[in-house]
C-alpha atoms as a PDB file:
ATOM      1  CA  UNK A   1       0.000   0.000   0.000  1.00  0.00           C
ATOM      2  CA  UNK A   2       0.864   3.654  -0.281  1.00  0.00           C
ATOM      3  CA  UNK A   3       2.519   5.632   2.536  1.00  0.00           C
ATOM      4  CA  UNK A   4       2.875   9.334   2.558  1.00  0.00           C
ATOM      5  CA  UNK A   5       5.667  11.172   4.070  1.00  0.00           C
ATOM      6  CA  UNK A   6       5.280  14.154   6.874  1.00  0.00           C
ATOM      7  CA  UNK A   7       5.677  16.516   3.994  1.00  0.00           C
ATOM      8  CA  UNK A   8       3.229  14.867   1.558  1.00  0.00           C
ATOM      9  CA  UNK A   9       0.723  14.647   4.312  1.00  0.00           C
ATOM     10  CA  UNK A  10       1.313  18.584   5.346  1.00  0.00           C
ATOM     11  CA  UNK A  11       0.334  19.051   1.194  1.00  0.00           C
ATOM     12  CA  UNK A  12      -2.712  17.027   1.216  1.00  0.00           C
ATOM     13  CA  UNK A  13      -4.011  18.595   4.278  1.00  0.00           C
ATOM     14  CA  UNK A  14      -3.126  21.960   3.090  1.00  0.00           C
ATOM     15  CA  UNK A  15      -4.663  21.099  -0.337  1.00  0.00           C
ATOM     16  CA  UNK A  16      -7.794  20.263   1.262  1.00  0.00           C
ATOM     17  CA  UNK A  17      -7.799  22.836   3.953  1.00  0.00           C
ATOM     18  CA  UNK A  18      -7.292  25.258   0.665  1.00  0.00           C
ATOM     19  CA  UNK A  19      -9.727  23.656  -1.551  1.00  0.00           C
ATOM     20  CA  UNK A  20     -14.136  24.018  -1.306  1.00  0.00           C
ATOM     21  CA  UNK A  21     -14.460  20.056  -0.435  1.00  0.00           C
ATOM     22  CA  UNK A  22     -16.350  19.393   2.463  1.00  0.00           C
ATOM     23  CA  UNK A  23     -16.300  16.448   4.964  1.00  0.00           C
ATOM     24  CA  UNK A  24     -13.975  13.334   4.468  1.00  0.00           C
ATOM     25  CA  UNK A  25     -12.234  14.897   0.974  1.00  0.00           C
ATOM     26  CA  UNK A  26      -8.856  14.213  -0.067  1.00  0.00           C
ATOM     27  CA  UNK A  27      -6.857  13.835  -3.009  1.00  0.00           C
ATOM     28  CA  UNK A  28      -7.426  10.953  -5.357  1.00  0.00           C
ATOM     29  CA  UNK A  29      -4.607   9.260  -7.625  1.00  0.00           C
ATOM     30  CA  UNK A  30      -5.983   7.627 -10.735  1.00  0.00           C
ATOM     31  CA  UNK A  31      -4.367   6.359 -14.065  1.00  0.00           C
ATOM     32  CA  UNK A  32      -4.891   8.118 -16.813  1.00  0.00           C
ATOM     33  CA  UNK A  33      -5.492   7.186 -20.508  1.00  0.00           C
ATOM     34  CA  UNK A  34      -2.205   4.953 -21.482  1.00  0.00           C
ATOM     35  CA  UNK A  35       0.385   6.220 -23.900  1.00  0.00           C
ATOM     36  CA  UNK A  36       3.427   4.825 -25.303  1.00  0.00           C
ATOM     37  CA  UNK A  37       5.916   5.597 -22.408  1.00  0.00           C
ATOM     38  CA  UNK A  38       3.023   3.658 -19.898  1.00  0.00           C
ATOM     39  CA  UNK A  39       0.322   5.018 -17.912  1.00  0.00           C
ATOM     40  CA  UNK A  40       0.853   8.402 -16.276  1.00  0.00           C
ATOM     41  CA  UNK A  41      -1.174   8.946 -13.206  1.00  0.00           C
ATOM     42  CA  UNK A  42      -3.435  12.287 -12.134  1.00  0.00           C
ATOM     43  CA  UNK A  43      -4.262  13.617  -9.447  1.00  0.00           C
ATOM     44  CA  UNK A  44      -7.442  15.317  -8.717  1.00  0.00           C
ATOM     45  CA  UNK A  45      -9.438  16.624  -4.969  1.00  0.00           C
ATOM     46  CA  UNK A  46     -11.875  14.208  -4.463  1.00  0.00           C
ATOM     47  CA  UNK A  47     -15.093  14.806  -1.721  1.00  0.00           C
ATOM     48  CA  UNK A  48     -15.117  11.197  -1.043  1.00  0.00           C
ATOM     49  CA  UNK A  49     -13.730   7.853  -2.167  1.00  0.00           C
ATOM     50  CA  UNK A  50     -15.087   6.057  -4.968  1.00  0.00           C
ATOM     51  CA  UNK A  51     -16.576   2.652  -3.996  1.00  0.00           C
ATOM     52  CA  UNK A  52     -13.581   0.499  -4.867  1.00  0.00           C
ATOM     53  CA  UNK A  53     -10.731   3.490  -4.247  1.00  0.00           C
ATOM     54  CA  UNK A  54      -8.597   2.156  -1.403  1.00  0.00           C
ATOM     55  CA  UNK A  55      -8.068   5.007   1.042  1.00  0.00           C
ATOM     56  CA  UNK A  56      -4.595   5.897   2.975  1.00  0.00           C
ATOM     57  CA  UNK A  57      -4.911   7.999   6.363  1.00  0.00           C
ATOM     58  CA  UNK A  58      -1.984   8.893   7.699  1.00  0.00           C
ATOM     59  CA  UNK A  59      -1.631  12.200  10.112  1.00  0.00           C
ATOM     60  CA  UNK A  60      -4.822  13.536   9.015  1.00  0.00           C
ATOM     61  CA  UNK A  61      -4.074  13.414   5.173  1.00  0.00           C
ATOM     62  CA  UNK A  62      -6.482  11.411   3.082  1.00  0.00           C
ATOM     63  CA  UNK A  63      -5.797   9.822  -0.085  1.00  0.00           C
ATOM     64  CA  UNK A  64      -7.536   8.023  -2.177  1.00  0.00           C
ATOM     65  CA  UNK A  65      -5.964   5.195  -4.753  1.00  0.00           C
ATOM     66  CA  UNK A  66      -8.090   4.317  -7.926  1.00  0.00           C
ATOM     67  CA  UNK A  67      -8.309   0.483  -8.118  1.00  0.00           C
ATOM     68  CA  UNK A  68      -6.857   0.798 -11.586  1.00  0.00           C
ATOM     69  CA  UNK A  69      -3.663   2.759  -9.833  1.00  0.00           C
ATOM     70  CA  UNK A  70      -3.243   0.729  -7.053  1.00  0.00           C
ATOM     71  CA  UNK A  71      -0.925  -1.780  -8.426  1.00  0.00           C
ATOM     72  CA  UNK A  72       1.308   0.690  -9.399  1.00  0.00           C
ATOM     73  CA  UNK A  73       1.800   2.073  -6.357  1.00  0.00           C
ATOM     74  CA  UNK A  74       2.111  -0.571  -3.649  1.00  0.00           C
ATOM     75  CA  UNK A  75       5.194  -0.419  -1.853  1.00  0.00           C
ATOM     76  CA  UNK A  76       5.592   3.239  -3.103  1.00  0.00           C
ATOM     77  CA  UNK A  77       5.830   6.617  -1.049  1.00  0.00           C
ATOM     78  CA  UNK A  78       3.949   9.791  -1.704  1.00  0.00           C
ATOM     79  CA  UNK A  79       6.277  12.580  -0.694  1.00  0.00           C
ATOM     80  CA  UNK A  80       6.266  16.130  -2.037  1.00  0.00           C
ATOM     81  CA  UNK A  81       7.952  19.433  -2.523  1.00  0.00           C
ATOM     82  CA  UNK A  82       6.436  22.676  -1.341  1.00  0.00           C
ATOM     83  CA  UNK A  83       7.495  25.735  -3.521  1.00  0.00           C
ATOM     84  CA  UNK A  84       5.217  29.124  -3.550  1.00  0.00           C
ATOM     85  CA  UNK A  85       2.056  27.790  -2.439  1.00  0.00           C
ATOM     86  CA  UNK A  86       2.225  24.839  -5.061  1.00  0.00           C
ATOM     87  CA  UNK A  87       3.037  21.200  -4.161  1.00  0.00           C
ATOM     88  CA  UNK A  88       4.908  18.714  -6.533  1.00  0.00           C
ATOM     89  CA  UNK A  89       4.073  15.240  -6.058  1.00  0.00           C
ATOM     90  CA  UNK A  90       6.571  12.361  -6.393  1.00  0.00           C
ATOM     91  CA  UNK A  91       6.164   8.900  -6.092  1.00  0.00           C
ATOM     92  CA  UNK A  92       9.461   6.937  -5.042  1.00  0.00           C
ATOM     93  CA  UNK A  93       9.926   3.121  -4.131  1.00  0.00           C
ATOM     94  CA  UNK A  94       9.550   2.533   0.128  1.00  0.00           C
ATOM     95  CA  UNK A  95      13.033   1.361   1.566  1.00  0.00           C
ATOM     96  CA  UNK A  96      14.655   2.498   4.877  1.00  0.00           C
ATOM     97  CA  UNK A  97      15.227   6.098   3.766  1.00  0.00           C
ATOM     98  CA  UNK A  98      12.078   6.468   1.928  1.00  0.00           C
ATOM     99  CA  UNK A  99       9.557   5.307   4.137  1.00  0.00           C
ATOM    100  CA  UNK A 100       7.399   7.138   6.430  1.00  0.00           C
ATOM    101  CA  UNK A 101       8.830   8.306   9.497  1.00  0.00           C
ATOM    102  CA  UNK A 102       7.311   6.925  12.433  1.00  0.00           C
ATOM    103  CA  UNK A 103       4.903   9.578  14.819  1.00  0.00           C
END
């Protein structure tokens, strides 16, 4: 499954906090149409999961993984970089220095 580092979560919630979704929203990660070079993946706010999303909490951050995208990105972390207001999402396999930190 996907983890998220402190910094991805701090984006989420920010992007959400920032954002007119209500409730349980988050931000949902979903393949997109397939080219040549693979499938990229999007991401999108989202008010809720979709039925068969699987859904990562970690330190108030939601996410929500598209069935199709899931495969892609067990094992994987979610971290991001914070520059003027904007966040930049990367996606980066988990290992000692990648995964979460513990909190």
């Amino acid at each position: 499954m996907l983890t998220l580092t402190p910094t991805a979560a701090d984006a989420v919630r920010e992007l959400v906090a920032d954002s007119p979704i209500e409730g349980n929203g988050g931000v949902r990660i979903s393949a997109a149409a397939p080219t040549p070079e693979g499938t990229p993946l999007q991401v999108a706010m989202a008010d809720e999961p979709a039925a068969t999303d699987e859904t990562v909490d970690e330190r108030g951050a939601k996410v929500f993984v598209a069935a199709e995208a899931a495969p892609f990105l067990d094992g994987k972390v979610l971290d991001a970089d914070l520059d003027s207001g904007r966040a930049r999402f990367t996606i980066a396999d988990a290992g000692p220095q990648n995964g979460p930190a513990s909190g």
